[in-house]
PDB file of N, CA and C in Angstrom:
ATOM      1  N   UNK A   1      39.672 -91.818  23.387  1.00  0.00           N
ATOM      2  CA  UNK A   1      38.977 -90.642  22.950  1.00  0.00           C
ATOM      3  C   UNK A   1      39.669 -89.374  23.450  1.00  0.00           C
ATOM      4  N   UNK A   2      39.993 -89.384  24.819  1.00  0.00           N
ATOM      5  CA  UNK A   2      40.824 -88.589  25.127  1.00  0.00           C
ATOM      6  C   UNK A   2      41.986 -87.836  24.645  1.00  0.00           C
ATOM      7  N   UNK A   3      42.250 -89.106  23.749  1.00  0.00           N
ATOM      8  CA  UNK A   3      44.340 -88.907  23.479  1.00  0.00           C
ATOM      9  C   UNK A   3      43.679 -88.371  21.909  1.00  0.00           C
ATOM     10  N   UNK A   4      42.795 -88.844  21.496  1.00  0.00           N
ATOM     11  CA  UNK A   4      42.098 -87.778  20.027  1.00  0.00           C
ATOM     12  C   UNK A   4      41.970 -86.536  20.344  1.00  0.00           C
ATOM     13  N   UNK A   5      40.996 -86.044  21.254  1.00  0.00           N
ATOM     14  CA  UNK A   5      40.959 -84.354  21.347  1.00  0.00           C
ATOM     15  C   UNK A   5      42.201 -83.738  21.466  1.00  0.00           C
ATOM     16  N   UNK A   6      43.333 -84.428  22.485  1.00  0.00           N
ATOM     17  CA  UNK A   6      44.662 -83.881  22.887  1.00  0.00           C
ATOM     18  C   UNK A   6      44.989 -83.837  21.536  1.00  0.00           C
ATOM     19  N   UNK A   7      45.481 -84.365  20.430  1.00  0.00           N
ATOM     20  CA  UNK A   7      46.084 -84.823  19.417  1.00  0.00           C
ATOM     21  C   UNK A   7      45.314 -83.374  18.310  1.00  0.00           C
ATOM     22  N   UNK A   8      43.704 -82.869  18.497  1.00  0.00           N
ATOM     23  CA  UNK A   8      43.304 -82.186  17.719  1.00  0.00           C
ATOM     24  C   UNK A   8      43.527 -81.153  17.860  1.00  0.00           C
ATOM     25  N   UNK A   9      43.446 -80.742  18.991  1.00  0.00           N
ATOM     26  CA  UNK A   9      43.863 -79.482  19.852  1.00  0.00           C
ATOM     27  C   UNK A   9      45.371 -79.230  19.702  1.00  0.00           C
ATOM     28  N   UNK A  10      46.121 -80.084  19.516  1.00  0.00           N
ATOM     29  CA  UNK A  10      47.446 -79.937  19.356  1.00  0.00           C
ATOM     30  C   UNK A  10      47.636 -78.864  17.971  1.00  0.00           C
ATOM     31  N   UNK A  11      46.865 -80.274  16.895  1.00  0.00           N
ATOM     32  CA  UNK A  11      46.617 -79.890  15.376  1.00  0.00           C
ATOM     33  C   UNK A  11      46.131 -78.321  15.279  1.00  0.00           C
ATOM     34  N   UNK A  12      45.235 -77.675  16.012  1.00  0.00           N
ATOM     35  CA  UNK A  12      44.777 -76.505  15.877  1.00  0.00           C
ATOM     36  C   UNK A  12      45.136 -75.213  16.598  1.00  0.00           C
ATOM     37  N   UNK A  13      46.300 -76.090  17.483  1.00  0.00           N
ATOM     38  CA  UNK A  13      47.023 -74.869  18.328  1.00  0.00           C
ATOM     39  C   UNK A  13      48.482 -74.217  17.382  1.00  0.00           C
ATOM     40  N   UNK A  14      48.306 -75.390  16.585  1.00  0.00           N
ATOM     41  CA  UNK A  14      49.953 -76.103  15.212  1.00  0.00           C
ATOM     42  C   UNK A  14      49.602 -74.893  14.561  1.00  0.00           C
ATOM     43  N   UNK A  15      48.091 -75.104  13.929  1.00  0.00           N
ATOM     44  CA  UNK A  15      47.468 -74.277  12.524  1.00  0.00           C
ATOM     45  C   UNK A  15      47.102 -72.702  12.955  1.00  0.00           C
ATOM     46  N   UNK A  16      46.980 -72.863  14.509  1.00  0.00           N
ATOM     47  CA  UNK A  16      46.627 -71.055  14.381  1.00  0.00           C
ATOM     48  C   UNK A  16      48.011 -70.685  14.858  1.00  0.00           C
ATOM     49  N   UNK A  17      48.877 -71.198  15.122  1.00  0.00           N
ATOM     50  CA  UNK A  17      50.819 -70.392  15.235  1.00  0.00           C
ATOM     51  C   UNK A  17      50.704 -70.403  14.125  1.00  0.00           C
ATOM     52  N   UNK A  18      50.844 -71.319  12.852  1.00  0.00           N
ATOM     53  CA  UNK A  18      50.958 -70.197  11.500  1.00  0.00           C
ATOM     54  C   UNK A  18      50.116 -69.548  10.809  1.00  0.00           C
ATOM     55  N   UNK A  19      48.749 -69.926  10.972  1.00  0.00           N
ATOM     56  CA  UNK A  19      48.315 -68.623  10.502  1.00  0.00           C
ATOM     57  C   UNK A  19      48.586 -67.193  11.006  1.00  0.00           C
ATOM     58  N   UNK A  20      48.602 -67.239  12.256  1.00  0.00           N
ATOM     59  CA  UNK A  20      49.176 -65.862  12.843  1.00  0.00           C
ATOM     60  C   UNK A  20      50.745 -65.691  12.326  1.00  0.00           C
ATOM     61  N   UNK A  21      51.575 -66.292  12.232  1.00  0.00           N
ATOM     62  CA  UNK A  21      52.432 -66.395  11.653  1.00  0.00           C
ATOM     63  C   UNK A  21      52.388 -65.598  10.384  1.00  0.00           C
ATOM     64  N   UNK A  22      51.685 -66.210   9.154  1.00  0.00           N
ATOM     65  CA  UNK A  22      51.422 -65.678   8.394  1.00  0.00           C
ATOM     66  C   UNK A  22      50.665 -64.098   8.103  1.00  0.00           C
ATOM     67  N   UNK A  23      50.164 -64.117   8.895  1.00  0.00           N
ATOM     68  CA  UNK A  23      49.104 -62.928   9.125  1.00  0.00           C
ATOM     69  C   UNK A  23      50.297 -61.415   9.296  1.00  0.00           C
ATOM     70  N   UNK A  24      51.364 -62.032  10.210  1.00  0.00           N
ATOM     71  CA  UNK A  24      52.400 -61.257  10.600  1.00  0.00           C
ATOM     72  C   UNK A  24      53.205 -60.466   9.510  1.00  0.00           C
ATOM     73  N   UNK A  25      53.404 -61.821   8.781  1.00  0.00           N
ATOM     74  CA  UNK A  25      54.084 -61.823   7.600  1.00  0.00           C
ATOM     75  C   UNK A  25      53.560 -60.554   6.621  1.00  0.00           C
ATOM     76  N   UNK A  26      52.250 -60.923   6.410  1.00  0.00           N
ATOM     77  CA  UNK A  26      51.265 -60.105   5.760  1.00  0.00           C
ATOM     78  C   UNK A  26      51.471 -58.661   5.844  1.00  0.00           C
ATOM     79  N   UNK A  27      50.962 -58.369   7.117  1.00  0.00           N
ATOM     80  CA  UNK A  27      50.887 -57.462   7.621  1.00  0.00           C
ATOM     81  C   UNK A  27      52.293 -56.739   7.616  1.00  0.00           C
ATOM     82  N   UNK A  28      53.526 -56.930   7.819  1.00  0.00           N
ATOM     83  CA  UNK A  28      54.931 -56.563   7.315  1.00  0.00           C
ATOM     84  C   UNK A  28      54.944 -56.292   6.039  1.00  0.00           C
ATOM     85  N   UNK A  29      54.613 -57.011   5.359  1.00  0.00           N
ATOM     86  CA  UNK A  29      54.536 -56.886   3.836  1.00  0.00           C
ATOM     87  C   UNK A  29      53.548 -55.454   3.440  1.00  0.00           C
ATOM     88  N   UNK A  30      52.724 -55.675   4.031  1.00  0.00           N
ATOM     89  CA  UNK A  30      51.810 -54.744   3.803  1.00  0.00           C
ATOM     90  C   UNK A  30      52.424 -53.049   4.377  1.00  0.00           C
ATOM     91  N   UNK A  31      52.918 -53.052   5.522  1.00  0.00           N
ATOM     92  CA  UNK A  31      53.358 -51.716   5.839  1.00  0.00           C
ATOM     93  C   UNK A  31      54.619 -51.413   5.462  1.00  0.00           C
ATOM     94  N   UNK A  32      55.649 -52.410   4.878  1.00  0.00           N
ATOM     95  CA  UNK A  32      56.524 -52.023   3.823  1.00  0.00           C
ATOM     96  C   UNK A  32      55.739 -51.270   2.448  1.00  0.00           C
ATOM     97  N   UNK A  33      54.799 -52.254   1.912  1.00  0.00           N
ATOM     98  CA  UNK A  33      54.272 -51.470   0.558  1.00  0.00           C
ATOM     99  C   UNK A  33      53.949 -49.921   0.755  1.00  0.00           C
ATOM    100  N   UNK A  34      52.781 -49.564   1.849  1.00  0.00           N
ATOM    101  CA  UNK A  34      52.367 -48.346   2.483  1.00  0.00           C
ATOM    102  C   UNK A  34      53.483 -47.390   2.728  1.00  0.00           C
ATOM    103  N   UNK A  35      54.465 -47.670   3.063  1.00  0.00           N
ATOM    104  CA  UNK A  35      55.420 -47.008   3.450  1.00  0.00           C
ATOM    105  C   UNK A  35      56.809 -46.668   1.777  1.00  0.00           C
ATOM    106  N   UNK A  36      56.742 -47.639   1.519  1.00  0.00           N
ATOM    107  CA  UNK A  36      57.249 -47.023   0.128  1.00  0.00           C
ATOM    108  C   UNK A  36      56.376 -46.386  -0.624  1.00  0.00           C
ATOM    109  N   UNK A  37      54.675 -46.762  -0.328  1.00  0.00           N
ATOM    110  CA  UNK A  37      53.893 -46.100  -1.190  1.00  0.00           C
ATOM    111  C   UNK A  37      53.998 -44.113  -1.110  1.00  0.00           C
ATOM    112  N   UNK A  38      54.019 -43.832   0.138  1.00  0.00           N
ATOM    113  CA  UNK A  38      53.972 -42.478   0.885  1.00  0.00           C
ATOM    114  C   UNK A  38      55.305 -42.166   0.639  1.00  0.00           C
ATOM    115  N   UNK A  39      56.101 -42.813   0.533  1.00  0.00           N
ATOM    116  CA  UNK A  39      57.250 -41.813   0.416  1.00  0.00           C
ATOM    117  C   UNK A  39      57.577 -41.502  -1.391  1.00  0.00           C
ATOM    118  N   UNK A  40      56.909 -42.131  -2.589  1.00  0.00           N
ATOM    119  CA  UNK A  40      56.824 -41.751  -3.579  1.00  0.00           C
ATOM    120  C   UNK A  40      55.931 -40.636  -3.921  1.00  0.00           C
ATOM    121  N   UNK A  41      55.010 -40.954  -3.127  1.00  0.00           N
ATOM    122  CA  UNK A  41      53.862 -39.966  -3.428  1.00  0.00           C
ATOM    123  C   UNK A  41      54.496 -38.522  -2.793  1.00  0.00           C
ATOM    124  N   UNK A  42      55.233 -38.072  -1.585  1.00  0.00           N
ATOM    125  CA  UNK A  42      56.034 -36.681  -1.227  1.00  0.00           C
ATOM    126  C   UNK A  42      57.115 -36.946  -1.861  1.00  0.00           C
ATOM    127  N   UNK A  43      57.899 -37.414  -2.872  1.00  0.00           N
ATOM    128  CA  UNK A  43      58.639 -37.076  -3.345  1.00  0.00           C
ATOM    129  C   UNK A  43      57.872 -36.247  -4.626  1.00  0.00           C
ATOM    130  N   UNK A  44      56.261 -36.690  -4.980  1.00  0.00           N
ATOM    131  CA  UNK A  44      55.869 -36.365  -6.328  1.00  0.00           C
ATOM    132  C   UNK A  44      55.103 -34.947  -5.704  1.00  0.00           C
ATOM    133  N   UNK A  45      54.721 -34.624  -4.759  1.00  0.00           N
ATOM    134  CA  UNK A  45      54.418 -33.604  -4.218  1.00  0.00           C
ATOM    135  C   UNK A  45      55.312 -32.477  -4.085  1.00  0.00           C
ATOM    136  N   UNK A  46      56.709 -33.037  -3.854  1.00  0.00           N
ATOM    137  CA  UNK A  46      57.908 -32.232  -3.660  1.00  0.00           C
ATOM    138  C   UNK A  46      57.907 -31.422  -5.075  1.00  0.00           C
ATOM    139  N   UNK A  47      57.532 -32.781  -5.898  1.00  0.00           N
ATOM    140  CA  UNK A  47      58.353 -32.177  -7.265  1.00  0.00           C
ATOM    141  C   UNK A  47      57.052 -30.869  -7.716  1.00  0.00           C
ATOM    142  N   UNK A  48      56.085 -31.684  -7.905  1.00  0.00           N
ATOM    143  CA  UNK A  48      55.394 -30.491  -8.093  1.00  0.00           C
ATOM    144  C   UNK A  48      55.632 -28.779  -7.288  1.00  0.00           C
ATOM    145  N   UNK A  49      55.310 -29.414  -6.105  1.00  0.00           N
ATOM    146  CA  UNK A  49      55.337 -27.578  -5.114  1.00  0.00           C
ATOM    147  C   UNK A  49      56.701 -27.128  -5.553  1.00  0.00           C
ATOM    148  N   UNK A  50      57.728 -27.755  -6.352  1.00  0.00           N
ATOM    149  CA  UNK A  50      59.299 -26.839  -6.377  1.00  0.00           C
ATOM    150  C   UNK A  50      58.522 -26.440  -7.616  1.00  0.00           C
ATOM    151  N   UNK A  51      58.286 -26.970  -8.740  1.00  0.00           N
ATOM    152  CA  UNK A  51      57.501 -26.323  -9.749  1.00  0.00           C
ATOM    153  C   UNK A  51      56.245 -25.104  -9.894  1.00  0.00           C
ATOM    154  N   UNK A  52      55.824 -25.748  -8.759  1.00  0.00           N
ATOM    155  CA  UNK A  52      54.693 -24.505  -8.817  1.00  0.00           C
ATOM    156  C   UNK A  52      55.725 -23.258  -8.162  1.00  0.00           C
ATOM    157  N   UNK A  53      56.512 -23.197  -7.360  1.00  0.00           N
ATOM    158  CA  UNK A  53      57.279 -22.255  -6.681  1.00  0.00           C
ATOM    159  C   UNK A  53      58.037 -21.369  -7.633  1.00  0.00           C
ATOM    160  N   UNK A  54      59.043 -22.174  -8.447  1.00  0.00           N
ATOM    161  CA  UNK A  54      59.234 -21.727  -9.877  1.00  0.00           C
ATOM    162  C   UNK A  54      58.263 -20.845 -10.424  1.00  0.00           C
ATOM    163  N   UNK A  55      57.433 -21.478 -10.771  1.00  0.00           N
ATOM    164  CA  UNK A  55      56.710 -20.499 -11.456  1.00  0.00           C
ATOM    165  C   UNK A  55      56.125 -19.449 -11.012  1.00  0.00           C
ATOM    166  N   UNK A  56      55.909 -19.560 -10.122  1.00  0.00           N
ATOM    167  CA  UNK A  56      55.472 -18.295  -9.100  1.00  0.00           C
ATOM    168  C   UNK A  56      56.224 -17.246  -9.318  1.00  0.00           C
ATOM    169  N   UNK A  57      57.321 -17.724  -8.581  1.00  0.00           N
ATOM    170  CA  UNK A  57      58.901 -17.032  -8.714  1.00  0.00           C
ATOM    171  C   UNK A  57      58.788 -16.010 -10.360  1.00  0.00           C
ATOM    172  N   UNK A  58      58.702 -16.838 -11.173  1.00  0.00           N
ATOM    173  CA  UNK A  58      59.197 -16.273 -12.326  1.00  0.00           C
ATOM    174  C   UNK A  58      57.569 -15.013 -12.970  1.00  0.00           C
ATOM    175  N   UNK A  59      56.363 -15.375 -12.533  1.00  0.00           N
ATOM    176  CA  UNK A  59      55.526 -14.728 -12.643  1.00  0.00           C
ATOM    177  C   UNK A  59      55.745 -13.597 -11.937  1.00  0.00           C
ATOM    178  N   UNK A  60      56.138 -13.371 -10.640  1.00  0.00           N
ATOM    179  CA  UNK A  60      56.426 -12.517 -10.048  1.00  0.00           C
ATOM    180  C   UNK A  60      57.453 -11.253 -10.319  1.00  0.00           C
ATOM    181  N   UNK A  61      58.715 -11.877 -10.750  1.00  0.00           N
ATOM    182  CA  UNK A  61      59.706 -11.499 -11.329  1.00  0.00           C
ATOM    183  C   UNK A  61      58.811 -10.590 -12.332  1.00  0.00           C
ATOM    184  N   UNK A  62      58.456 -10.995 -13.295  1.00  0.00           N
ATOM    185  CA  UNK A  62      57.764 -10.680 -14.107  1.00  0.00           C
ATOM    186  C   UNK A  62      56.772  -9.557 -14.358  1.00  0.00           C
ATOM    187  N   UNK A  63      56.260  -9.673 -13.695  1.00  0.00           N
ATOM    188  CA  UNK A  63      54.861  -8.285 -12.632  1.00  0.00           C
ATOM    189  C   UNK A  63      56.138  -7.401 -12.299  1.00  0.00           C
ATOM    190  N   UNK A  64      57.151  -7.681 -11.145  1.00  0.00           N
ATOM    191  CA  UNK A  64      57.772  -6.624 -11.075  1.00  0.00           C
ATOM    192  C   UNK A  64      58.365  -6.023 -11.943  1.00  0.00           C
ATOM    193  N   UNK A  65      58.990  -6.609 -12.848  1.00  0.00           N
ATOM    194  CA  UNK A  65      59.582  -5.937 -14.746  1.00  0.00           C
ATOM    195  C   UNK A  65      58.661  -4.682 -14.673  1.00  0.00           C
ATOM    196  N   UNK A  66      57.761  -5.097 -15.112  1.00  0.00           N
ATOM    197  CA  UNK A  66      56.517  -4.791 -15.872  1.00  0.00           C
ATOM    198  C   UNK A  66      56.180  -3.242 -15.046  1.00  0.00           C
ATOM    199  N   UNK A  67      55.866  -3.556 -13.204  1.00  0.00           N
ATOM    200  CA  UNK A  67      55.796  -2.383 -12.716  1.00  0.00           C
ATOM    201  C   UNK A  67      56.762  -1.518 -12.439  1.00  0.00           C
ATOM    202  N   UNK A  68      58.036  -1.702 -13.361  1.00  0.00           N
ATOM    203  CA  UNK A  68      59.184  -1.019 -12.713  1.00  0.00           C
ATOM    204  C   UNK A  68      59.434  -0.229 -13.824  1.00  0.00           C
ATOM    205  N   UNK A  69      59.374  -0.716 -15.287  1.00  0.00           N
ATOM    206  CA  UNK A  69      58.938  -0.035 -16.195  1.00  0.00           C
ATOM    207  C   UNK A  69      57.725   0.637 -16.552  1.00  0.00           C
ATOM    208  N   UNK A  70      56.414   0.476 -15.794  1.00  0.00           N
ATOM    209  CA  UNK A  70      55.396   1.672 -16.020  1.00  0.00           C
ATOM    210  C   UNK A  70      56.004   2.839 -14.737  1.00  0.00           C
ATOM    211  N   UNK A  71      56.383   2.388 -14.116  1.00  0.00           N
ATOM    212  CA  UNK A  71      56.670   3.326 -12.785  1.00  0.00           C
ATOM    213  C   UNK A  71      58.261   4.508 -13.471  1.00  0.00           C
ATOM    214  N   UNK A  72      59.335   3.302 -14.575  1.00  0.00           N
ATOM    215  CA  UNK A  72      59.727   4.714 -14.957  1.00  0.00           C
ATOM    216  C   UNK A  72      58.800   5.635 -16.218  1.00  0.00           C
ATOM    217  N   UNK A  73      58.208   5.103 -16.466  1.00  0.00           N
ATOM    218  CA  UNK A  73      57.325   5.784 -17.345  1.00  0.00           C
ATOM    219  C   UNK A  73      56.820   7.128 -16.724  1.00  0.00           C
ATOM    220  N   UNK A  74      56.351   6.928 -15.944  1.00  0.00           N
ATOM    221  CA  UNK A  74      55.113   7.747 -15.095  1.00  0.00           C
ATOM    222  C   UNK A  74      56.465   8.323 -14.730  1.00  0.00           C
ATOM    223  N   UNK A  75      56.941   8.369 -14.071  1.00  0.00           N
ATOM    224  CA  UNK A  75      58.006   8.907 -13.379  1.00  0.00           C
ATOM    225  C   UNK A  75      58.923  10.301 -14.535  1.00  0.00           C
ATOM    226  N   UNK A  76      59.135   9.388 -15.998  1.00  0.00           N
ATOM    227  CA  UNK A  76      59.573  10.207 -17.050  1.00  0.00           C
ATOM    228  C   UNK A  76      58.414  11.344 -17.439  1.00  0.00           C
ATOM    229  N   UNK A  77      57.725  10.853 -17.328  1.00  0.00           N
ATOM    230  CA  UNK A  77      56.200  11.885 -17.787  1.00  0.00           C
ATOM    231  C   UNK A  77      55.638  12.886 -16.909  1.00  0.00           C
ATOM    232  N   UNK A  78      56.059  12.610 -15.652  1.00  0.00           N
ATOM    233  CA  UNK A  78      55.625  13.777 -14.573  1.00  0.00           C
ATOM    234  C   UNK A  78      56.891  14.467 -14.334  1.00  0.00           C
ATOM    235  N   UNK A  79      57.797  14.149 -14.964  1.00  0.00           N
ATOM    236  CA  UNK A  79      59.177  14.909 -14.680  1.00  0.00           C
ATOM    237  C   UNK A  79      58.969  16.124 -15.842  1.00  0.00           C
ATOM    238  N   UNK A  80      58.227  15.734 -17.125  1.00  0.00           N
ATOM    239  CA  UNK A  80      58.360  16.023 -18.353  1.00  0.00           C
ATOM    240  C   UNK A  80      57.282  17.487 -18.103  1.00  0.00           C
ATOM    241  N   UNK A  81      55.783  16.993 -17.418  1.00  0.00           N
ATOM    242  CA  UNK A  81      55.369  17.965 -16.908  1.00  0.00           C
ATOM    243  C   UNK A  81      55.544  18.889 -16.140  1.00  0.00           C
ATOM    244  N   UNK A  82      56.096  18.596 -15.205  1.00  0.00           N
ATOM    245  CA  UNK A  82      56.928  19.649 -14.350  1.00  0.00           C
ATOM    246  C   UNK A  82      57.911  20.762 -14.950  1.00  0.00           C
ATOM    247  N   UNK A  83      58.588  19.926 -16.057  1.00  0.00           N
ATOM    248  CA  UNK A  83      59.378  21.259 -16.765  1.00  0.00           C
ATOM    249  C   UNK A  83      58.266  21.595 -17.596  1.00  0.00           C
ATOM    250  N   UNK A  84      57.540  21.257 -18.337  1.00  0.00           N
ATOM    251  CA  UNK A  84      56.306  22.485 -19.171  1.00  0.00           C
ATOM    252  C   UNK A  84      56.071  23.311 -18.376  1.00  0.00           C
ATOM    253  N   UNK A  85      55.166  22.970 -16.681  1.00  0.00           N
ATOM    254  CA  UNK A  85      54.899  24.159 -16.201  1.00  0.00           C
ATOM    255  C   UNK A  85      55.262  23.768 -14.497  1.00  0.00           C
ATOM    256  N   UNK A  86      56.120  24.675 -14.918  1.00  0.00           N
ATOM    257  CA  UNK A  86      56.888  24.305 -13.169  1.00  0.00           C
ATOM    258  C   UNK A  86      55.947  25.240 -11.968  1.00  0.00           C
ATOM    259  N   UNK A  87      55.255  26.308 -11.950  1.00  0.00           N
ATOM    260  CA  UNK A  87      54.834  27.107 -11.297  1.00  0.00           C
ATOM    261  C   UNK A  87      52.960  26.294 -11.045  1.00  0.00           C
ATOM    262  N   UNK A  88      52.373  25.277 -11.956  1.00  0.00           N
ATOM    263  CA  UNK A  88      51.545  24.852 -11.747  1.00  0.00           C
ATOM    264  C   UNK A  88      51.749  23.569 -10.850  1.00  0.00           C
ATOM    265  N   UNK A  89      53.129  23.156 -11.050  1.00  0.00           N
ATOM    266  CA  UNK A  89      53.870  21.755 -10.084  1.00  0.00           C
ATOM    267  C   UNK A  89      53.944  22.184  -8.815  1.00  0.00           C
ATOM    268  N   UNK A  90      54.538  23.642  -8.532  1.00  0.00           N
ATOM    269  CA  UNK A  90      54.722  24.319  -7.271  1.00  0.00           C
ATOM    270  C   UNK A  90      53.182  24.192  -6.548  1.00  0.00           C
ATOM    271  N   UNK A  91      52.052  24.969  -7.065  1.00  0.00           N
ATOM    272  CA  UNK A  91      51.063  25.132  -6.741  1.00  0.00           C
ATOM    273  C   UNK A  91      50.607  23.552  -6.735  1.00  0.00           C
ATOM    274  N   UNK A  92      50.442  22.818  -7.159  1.00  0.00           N
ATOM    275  CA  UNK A  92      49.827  21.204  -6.850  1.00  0.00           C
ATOM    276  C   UNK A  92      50.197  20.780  -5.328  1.00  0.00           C
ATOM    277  N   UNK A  93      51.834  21.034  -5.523  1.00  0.00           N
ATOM    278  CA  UNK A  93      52.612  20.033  -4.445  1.00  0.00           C
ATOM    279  C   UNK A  93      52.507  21.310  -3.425  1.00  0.00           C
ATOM    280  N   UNK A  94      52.848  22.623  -3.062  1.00  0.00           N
ATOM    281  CA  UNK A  94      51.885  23.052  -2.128  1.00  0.00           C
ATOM    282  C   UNK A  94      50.616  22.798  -1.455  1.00  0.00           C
ATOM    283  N   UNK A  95      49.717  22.590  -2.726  1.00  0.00           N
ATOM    284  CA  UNK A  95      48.038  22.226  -2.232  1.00  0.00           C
ATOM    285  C   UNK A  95      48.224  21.010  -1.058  1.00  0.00           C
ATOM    286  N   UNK A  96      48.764  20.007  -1.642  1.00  0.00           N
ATOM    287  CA  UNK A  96      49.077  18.503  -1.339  1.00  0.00           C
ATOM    288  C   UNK A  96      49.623  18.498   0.363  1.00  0.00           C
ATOM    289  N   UNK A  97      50.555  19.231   0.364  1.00  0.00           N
ATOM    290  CA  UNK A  97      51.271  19.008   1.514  1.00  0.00           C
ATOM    291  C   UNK A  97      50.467  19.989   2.445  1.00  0.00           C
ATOM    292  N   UNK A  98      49.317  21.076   2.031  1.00  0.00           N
ATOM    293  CA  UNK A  98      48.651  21.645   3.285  1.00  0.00           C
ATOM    294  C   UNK A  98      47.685  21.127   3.543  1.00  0.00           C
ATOM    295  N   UNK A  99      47.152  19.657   2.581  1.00  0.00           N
ATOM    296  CA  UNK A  99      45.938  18.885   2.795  1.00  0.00           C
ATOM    297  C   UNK A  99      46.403  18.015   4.113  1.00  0.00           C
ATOM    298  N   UNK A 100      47.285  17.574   3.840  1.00  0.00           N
ATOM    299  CA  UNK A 100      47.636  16.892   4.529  1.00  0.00           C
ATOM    300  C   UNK A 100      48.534  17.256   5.972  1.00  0.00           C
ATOM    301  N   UNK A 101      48.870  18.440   6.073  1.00  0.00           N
ATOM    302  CA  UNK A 101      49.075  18.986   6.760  1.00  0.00           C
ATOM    303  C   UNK A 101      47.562  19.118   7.761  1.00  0.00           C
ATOM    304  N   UNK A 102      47.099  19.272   7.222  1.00  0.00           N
ATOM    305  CA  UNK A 102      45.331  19.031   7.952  1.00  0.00           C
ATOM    306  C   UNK A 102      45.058  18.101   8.574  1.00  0.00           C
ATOM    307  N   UNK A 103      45.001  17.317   7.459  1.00  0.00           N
ATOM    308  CA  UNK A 103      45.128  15.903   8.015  1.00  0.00           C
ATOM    309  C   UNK A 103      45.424  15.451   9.191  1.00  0.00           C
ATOM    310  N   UNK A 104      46.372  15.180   9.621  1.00  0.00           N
ATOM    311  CA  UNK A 104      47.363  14.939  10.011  1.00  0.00           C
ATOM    312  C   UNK A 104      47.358  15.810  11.435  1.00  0.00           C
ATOM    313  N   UNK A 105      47.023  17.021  11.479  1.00  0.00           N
ATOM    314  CA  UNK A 105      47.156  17.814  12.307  1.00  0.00           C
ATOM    315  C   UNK A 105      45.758  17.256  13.289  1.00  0.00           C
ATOM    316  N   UNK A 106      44.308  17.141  12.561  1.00  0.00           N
ATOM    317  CA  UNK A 106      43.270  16.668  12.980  1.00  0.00           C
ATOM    318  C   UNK A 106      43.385  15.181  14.197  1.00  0.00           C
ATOM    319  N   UNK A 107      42.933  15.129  15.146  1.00  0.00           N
ATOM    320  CA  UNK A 107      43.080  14.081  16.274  1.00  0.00           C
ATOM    321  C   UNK A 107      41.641  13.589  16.105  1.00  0.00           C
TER     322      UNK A 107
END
């Protein structure tokens, strides 16, 4: 009876080295998948944020066009006024600079 338990115990010391064995296996397998999984997924993150950046980029670009041409606008149009009446330009930009001369002077 003796040399049976030795013999079962053997059998079940046999069966849990490979299941752990296996388990190992598993588990390798498994943090290979995880690990190729994450590195597809920041490559697809990459791709996007360079895209969204792009576009940013080019929206931006864009806005600035846009304000660089109303700015010569404005710029052509207050030049345009100034020669109609140059003595009312004098008197503005006087006013302006003793407001602020106030301003400024005030603590």
């Amino acid at each position: 009876m003796a040399q049976a338990e030795k013999s079962n115990i053997a059998e079940l010391n046999t069966d849990l080295s490979k299941q752990v064995a296996v388990l190992r296996e598993d588990i390798a397998n498994l943090t290979a998948i995880v690990s190729e999984y994450g590195k597809a997924q920041s490559g697809q993150i990459k791709s996007l944020v360079a895209n969204k950046a792009a576009d940013l980029a080019d929206t931006g670009a864009t806005a600035a066009n846009a304000a660089k041409a109303t700015a010569k606008v404005a710029y052509s149009e207050a030049e345009e006024k100034i020669r109609e009446n140059p003595a009312s330009a004098v008197g503005i930009a006087a006013g302006l600079g003793f407001l602020v001369g106030i301003l400024t002077s005030r603590r």
